[in-house]
C-alpha atoms as a PDB file:
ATOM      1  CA  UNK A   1      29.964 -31.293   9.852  1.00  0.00           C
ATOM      2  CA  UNK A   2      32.952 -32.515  11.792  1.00  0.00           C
ATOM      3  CA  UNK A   3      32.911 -35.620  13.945  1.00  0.00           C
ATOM      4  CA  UNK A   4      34.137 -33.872  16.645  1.00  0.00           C
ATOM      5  CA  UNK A   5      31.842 -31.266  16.724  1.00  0.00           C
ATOM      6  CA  UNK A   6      29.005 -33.701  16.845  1.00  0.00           C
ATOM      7  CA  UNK A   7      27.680 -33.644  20.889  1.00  0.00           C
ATOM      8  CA  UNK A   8      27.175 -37.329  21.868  1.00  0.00           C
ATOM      9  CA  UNK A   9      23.972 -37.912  24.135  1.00  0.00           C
ATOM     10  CA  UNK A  10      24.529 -40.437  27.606  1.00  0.00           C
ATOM     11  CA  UNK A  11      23.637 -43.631  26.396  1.00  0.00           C
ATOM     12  CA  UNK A  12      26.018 -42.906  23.490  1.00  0.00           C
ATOM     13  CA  UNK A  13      28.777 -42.201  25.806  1.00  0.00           C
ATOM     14  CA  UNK A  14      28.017 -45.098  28.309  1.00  0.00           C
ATOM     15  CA  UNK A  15      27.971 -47.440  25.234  1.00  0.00           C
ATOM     16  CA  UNK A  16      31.887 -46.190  23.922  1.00  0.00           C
ATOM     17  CA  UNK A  17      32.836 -46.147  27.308  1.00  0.00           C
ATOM     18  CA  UNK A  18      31.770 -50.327  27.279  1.00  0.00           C
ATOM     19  CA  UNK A  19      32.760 -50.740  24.380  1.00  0.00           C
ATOM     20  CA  UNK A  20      36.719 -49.743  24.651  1.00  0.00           C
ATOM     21  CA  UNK A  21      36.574 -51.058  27.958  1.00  0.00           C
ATOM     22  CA  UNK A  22      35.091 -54.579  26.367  1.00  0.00           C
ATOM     23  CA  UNK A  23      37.719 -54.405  23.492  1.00  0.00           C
ATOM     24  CA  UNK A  24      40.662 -53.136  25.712  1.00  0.00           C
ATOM     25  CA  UNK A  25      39.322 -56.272  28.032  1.00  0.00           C
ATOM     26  CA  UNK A  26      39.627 -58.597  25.021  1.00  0.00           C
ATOM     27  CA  UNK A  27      43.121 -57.693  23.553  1.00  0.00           C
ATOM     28  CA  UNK A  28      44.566 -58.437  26.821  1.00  0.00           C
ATOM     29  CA  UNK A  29      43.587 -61.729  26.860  1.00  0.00           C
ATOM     30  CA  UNK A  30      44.758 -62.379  23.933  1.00  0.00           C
ATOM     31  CA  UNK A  31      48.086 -60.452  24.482  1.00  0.00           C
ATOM     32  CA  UNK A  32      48.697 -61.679  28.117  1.00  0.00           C
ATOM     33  CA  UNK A  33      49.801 -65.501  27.120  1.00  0.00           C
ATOM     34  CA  UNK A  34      52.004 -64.178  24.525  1.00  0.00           C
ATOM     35  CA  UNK A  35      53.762 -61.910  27.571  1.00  0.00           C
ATOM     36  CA  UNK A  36      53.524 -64.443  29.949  1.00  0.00           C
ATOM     37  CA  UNK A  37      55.691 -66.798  27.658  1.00  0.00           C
ATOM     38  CA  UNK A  38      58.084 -63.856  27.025  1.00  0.00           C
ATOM     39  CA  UNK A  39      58.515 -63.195  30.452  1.00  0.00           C
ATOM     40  CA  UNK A  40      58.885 -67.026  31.647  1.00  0.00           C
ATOM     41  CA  UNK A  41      61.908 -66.867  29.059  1.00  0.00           C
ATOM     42  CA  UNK A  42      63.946 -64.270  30.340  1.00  0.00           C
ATOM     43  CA  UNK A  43      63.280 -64.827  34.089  1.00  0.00           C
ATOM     44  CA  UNK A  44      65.691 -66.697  36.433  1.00  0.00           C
ATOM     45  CA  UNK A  45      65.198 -70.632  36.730  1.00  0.00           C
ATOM     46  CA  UNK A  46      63.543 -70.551  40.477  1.00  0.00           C
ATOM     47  CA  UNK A  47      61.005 -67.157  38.879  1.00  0.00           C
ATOM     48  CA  UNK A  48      60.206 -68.916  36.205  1.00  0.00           C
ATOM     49  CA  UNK A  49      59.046 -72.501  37.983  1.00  0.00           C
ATOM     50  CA  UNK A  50      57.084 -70.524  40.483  1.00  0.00           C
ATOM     51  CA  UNK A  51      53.462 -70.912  40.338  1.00  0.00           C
ATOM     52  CA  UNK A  52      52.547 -67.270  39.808  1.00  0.00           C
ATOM     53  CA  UNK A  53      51.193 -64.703  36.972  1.00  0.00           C
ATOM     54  CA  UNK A  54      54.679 -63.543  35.619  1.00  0.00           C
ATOM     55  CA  UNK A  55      53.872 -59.878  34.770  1.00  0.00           C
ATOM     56  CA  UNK A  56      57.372 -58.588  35.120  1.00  0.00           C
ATOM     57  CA  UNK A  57      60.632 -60.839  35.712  1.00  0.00           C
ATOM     58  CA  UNK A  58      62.692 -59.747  39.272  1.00  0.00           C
ATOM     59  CA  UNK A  59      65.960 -60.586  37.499  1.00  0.00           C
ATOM     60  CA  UNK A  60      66.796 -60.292  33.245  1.00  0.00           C
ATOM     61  CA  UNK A  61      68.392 -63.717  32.098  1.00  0.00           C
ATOM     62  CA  UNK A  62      68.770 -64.450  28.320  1.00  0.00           C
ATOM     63  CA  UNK A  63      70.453 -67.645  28.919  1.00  0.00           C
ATOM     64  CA  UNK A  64      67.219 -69.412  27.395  1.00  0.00           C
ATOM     65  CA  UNK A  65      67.396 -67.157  23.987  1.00  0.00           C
ATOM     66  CA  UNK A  66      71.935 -67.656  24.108  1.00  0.00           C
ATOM     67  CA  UNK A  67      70.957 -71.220  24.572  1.00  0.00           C
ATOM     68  CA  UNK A  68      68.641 -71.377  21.843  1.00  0.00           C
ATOM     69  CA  UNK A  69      70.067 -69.518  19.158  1.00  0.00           C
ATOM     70  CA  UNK A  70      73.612 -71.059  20.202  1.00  0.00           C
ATOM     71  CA  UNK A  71      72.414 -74.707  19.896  1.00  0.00           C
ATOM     72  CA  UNK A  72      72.905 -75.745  16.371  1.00  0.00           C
ATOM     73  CA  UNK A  73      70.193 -78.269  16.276  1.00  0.00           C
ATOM     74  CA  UNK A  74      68.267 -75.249  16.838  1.00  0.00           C
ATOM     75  CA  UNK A  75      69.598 -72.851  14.924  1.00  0.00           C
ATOM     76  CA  UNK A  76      69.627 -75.303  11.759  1.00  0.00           C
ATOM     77  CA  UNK A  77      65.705 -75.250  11.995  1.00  0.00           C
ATOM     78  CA  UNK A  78      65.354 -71.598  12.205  1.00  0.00           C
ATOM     79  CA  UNK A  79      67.170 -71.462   8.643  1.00  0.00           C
ATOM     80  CA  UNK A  80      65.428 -73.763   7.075  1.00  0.00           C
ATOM     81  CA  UNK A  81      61.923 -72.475   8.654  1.00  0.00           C
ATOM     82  CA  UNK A  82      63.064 -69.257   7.233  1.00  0.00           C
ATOM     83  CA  UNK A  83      63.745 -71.356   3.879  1.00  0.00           C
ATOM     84  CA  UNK A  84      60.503 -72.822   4.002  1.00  0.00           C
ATOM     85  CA  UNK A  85      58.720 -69.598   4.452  1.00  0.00           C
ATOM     86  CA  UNK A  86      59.975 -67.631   2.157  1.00  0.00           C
ATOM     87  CA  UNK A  87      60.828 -69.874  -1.136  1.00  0.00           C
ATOM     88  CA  UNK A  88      57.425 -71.832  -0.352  1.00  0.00           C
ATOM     89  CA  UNK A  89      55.981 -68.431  -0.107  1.00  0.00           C
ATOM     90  CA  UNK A  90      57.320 -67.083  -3.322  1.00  0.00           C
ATOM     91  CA  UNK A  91      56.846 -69.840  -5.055  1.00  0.00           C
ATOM     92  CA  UNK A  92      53.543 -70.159  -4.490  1.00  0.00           C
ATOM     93  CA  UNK A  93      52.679 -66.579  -5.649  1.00  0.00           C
ATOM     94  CA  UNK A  94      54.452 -67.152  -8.773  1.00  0.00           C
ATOM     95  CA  UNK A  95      51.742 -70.157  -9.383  1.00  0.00           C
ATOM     96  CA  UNK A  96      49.087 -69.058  -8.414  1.00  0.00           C
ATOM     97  CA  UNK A  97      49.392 -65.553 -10.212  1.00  0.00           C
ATOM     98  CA  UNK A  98      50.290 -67.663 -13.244  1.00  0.00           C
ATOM     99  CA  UNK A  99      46.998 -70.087 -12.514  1.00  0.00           C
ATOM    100  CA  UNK A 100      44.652 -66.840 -11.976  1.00  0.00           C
ATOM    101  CA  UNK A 101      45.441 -64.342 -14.488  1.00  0.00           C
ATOM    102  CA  UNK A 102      44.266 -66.826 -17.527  1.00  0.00           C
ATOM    103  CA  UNK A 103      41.219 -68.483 -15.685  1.00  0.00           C
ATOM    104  CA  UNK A 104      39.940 -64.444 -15.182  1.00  0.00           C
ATOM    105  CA  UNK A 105      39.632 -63.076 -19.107  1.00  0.00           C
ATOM    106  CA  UNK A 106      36.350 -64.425 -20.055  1.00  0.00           C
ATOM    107  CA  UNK A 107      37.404 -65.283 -23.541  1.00  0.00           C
ATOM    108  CA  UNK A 108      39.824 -68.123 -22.308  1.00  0.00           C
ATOM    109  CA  UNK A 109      39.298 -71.096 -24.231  1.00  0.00           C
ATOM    110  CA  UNK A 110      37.518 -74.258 -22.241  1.00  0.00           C
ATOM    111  CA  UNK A 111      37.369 -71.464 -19.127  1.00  0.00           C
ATOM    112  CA  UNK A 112      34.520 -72.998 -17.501  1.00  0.00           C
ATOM    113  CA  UNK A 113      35.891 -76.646 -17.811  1.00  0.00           C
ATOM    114  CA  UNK A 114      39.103 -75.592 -16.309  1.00  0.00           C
ATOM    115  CA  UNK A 115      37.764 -73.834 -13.761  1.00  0.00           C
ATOM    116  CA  UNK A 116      35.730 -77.021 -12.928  1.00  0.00           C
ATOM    117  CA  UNK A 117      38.910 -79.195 -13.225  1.00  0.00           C
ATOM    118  CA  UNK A 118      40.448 -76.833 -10.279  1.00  0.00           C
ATOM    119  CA  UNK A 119      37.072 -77.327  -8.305  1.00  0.00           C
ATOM    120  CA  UNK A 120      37.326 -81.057  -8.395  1.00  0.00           C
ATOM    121  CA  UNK A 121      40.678 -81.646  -6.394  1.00  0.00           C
ATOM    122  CA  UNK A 122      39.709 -79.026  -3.889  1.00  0.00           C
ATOM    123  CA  UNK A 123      36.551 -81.189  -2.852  1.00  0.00           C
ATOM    124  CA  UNK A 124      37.957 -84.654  -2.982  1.00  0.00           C
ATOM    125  CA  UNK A 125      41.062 -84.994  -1.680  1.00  0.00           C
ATOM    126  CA  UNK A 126      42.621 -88.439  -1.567  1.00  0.00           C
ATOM    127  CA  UNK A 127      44.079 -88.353   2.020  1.00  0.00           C
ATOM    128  CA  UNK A 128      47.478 -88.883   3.233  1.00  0.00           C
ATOM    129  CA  UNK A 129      48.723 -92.220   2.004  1.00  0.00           C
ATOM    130  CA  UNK A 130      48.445 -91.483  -1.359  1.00  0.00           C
ATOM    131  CA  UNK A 131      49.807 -88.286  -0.617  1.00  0.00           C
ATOM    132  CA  UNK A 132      52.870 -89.774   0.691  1.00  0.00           C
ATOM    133  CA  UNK A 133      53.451 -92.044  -2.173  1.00  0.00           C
ATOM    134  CA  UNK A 134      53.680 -89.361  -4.628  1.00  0.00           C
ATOM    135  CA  UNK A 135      55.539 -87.246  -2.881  1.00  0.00           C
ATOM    136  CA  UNK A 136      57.764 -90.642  -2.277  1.00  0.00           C
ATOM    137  CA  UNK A 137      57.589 -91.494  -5.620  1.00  0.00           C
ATOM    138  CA  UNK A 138      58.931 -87.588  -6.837  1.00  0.00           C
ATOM    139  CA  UNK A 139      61.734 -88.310  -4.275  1.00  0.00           C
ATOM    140  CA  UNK A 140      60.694 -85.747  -1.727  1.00  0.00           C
ATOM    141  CA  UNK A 141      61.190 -88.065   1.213  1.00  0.00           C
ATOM    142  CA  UNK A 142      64.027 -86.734   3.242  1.00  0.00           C
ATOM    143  CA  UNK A 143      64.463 -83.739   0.736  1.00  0.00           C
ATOM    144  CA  UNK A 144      63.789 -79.639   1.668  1.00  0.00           C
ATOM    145  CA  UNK A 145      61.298 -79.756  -1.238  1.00  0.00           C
ATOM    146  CA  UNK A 146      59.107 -81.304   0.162  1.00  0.00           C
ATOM    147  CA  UNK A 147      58.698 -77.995   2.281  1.00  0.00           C
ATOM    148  CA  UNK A 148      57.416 -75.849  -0.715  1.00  0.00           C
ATOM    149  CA  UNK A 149      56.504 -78.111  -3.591  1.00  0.00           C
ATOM    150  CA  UNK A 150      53.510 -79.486  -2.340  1.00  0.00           C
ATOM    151  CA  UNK A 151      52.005 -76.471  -1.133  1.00  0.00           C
ATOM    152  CA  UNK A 152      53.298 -74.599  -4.092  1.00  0.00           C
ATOM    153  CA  UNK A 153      49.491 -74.854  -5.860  1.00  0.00           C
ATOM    154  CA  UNK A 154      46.221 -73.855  -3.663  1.00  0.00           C
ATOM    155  CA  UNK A 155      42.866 -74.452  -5.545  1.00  0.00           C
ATOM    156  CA  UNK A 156      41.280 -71.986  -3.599  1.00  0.00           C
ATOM    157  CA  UNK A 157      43.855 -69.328  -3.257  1.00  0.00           C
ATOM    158  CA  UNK A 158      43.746 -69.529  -6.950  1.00  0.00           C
ATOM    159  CA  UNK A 159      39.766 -68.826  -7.692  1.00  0.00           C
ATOM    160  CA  UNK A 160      40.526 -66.151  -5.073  1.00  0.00           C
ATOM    161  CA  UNK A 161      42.869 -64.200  -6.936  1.00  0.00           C
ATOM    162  CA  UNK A 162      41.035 -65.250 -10.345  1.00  0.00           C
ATOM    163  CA  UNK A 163      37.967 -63.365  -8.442  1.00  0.00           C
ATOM    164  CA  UNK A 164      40.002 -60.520  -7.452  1.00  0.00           C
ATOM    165  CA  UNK A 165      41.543 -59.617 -11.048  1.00  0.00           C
ATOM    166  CA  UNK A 166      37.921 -60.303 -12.269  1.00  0.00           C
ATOM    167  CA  UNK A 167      36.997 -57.126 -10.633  1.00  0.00           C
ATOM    168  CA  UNK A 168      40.166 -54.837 -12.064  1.00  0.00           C
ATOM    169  CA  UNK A 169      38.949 -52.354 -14.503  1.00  0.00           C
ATOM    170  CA  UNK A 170      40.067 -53.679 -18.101  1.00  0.00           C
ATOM    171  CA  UNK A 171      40.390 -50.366 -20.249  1.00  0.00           C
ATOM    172  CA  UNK A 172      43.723 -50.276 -18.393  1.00  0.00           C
ATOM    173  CA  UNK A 173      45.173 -53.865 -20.331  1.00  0.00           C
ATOM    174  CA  UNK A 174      42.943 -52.668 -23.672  1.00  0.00           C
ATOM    175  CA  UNK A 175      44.971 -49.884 -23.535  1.00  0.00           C
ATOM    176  CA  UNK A 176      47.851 -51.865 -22.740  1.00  0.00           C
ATOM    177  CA  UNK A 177      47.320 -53.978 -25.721  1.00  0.00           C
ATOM    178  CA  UNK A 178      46.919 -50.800 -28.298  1.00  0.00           C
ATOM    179  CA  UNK A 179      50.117 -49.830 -26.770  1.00  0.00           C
ATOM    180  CA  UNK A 180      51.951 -53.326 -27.752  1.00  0.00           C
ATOM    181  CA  UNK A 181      52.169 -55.072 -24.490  1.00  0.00           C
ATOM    182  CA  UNK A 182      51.753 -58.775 -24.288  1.00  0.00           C
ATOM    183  CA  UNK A 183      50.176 -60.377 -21.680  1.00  0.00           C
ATOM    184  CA  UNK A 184      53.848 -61.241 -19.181  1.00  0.00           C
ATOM    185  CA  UNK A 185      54.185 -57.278 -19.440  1.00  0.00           C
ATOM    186  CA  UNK A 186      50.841 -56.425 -18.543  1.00  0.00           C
ATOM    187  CA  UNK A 187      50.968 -58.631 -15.592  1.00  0.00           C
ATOM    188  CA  UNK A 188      53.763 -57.262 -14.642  1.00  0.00           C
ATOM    189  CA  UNK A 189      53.367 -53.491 -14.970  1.00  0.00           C
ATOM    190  CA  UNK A 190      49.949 -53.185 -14.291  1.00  0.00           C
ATOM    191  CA  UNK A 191      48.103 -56.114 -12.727  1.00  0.00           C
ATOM    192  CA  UNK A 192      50.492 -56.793  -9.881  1.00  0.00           C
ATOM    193  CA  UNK A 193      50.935 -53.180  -8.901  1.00  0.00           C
ATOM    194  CA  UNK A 194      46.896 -52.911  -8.861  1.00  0.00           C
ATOM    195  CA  UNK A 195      46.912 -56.622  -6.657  1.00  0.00           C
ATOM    196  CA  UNK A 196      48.174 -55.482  -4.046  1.00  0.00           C
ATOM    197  CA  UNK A 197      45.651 -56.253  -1.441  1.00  0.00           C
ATOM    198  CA  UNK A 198      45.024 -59.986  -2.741  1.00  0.00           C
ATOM    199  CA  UNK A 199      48.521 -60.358  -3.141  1.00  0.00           C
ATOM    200  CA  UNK A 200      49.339 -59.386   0.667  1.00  0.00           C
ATOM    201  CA  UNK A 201      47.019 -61.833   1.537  1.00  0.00           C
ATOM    202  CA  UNK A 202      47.905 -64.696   0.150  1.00  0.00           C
ATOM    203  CA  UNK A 203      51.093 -64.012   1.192  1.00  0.00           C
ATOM    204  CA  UNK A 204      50.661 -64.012   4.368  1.00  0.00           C
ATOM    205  CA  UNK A 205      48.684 -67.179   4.888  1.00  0.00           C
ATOM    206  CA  UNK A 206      51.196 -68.650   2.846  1.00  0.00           C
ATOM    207  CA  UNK A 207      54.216 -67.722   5.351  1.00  0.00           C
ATOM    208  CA  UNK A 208      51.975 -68.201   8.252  1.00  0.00           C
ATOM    209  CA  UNK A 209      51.329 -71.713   6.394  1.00  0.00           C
ATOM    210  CA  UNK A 210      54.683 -72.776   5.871  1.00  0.00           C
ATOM    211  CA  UNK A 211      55.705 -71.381   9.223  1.00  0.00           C
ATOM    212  CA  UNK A 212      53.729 -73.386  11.320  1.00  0.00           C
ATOM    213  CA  UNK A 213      54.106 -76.625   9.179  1.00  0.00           C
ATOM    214  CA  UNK A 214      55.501 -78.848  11.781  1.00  0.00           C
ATOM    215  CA  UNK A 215      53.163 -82.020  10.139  1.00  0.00           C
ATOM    216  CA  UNK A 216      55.266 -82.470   7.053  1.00  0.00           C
ATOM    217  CA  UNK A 217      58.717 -82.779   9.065  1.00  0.00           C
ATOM    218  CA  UNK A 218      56.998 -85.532  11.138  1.00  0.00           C
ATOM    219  CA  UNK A 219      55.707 -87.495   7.835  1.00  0.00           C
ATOM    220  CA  UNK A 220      58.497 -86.542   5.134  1.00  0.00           C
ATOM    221  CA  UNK A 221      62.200 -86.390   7.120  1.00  0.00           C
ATOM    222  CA  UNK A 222      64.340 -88.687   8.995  1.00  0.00           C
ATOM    223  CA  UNK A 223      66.831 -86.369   9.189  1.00  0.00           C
ATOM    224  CA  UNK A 224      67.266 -84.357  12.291  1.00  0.00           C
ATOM    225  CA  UNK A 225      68.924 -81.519  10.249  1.00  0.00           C
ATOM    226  CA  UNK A 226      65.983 -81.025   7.888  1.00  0.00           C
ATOM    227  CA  UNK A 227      63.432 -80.360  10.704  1.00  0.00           C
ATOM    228  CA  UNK A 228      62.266 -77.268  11.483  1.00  0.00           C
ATOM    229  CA  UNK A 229      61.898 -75.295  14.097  1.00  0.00           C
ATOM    230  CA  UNK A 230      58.052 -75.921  14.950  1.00  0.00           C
ATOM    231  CA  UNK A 231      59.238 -79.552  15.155  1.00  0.00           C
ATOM    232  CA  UNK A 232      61.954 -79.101  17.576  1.00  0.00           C
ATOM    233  CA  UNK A 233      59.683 -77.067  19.798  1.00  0.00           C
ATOM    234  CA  UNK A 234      56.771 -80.549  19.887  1.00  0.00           C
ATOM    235  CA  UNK A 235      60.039 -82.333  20.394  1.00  0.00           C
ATOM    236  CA  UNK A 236      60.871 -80.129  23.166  1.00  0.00           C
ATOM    237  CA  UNK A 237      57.268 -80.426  24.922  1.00  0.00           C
ATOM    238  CA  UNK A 238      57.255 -84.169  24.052  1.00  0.00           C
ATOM    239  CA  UNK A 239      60.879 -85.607  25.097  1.00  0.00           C
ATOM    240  CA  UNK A 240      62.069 -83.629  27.910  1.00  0.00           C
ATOM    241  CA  UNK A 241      65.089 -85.740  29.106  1.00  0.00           C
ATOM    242  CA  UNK A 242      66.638 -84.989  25.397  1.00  0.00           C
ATOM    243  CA  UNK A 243      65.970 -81.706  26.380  1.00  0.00           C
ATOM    244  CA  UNK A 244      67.659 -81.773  29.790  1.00  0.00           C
ATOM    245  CA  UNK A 245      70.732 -83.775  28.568  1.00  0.00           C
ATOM    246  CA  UNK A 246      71.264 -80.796  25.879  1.00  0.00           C
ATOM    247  CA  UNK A 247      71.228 -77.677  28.829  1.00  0.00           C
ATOM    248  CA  UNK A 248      73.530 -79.776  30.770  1.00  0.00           C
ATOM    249  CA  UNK A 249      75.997 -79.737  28.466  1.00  0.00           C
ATOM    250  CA  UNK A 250      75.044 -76.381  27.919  1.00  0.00           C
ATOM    251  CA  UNK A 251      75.679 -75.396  31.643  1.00  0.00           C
ATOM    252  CA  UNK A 252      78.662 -77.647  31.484  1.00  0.00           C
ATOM    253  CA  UNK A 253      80.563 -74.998  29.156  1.00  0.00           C
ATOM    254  CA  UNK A 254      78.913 -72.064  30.682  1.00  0.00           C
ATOM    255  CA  UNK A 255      78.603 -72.782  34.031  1.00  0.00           C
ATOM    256  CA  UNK A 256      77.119 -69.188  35.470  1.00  0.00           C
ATOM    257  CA  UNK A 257      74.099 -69.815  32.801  1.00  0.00           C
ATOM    258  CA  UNK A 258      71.274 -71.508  34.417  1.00  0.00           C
ATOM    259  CA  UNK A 259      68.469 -72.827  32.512  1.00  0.00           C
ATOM    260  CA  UNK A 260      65.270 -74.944  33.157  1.00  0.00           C
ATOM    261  CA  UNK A 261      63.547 -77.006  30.493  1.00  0.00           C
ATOM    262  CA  UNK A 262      60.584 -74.175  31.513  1.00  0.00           C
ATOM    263  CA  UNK A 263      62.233 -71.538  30.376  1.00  0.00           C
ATOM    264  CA  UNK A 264      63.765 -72.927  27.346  1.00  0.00           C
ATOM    265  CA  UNK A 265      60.688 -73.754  26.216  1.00  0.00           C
ATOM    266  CA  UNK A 266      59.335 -70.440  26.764  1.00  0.00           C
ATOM    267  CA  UNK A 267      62.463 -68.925  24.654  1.00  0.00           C
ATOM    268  CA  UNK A 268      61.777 -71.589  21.727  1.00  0.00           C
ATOM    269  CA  UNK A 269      58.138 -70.560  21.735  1.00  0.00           C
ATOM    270  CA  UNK A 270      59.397 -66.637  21.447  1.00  0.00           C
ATOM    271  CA  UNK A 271      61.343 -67.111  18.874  1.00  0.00           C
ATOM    272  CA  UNK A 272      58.964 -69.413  16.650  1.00  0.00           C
ATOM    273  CA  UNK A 273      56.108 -67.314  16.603  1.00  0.00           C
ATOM    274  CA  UNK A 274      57.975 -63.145  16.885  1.00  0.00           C
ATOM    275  CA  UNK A 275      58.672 -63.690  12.931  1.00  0.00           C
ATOM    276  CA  UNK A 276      54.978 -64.016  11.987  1.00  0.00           C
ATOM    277  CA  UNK A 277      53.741 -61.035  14.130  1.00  0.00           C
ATOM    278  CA  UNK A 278      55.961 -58.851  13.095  1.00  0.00           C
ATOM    279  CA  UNK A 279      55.226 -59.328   9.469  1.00  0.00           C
ATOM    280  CA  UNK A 280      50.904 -58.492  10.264  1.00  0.00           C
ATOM    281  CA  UNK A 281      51.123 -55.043  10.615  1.00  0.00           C
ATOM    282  CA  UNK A 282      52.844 -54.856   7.330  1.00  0.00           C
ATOM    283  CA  UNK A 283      50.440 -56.827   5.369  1.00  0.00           C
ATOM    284  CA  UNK A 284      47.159 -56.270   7.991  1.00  0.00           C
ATOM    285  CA  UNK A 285      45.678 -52.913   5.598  1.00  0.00           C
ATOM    286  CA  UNK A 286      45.611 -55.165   2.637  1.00  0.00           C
ATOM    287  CA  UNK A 287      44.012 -58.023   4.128  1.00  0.00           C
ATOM    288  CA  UNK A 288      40.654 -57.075   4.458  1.00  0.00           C
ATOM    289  CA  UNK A 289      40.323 -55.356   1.179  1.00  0.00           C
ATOM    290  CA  UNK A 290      41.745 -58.473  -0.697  1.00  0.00           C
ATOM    291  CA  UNK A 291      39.431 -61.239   1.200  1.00  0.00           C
ATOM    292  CA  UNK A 292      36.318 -59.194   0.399  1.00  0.00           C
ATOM    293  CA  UNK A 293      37.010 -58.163  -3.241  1.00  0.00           C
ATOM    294  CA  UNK A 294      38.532 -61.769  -3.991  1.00  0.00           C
ATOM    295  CA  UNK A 295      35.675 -63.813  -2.682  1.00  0.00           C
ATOM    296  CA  UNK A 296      33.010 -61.269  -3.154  1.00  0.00           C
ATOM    297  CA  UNK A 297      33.223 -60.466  -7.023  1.00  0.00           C
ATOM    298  CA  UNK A 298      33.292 -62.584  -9.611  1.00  0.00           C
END
């Protein structure tokens, strides 16, 4: 029988009518910070220092996002966020996928001591002094490396994925091997198209990792041009005068373009996190199906 044809009693219909209302309730207060920002960034100067809910702007000014995109300290760490997030990201499917696929057939030599010898780092972890001195000693100081070779290995991504292609049915690489395949081509051709979901996932906390990594520009560079843009946004909040001495000389050259450090922050703040939410509802209908499969079998 059809859903729809199913009659729902009161209490049913009281209970969906609380429970969109609860949910509808919920995403709003999730959503309304991210709107508020928006709308603080393309207000005018005196809307957007007024102590009121900003639910729609009297007046459209980009001169925060011209400002922003404009200013090449700026602009320089979008790029190399963008570099970060996508080489870091890609490189760290490539090892992990390459770290996984052997550690899930059964008949791998010394498989149960390797797989301990990936535990081990993933419990103890010696800090972040000795951190820093390899990475100092590998000459990532001061280097763009140092965004995505670090991160390039995750011990627990890994055993994820190793879980994940645990669970793939194997007549598909038997008959693989009949046919002649070797393993890179079997990887290839059949387990990545059938890894989909795990694959999506990692993915995406990768990017969301390496987008947010403001920590490692704070430890690792010295050179203003090598930051990214997460760090020029804490170096926003945190020096404002810098900030204020920059829009002057922005208003200086474009002198009907008022700005506020307010509403340049609120532009900055758009711009660092719009990349990362559009990319969820690409990857959101593999996500579940990948976390449950990868940490549930195996």
């Amino acid at each position: 029988m059809n859903s729809h044809l199913i009659r729902k009693n009161a209490g049913e219909k009281i209970f969906d009518i609380c429970n969109y209302s609860f949910m509808g309730i919920f995403c709003l207060t999730i959503l309304f910070p991210f709107w508020d920002t928006f709308i603080i960034s393309v207000s005018t100067p005196n809307d957007a220092l007024a102590m009121t809910l900003h639910l729609w702007p009297r007046k459209w000014e980009f001169n925060a996002y011209i400002f922003a995109l404009t200013n090449p300290n700026i602009y320089m760490a979008l790029l190399i966020s963008v570099y970060s997030a996508i080489i870091g990201t890609a490189l760290h499917l490539v090892v992990v996928l390459f770290a996984a696929y052997p550690l899930s057939k059964k008949d791998l030599p010394f498989r149960n001591q390797l797989t301990v010898f990936y535990l081990i780092p993933m419990f103890f972890d010696g800090g972040l002094i000795p951190s820093y001195i390899i990475n100092r000693s590998l000459g990532l100081v001061n280097n763009l490396l140092v965004y995505i070779l670090p991160s390039a290995v995750g011990i627990f991504v890994i055993l994820l994925v190793r879980n994940f292609l645990m669970s793939l049915d194997k007549s598909l690489e038997e008959s693989a091997y009949i046919d002649g395949a070797g393993h890179f081509k079997i990887l290839y051709f059949i387990i990545l198209p059938l890894s989909k979901p795990i694959i999506a996932t990692v993915a995406l906390w990768s990017m969301v990792a390496h987008w947010n990594d403001w920590f490692t520009s704070l430890i690792y560079i010295r050179d203003d041009k090598k930051i990214v843009l997460q760090m020029v946004l804490r170096r926003m909040i945190d020096d404002a005068n810098k900030v204020v001495q920059e829009m002057a000389a922005f208003t200086a050259v474009n002198q009907n373009k008022r700005l506020t450090p307010r509403t340049t922050q609120a532009a900055v703040t758009i711009i660092t996190v719009f990349p990362i939410v559009c990319s969820y509802p690409f990857l959101q209908k593999y996500f579940v199906k990948g976390i449950m499969i990868g940490s549930l079998k195996g």
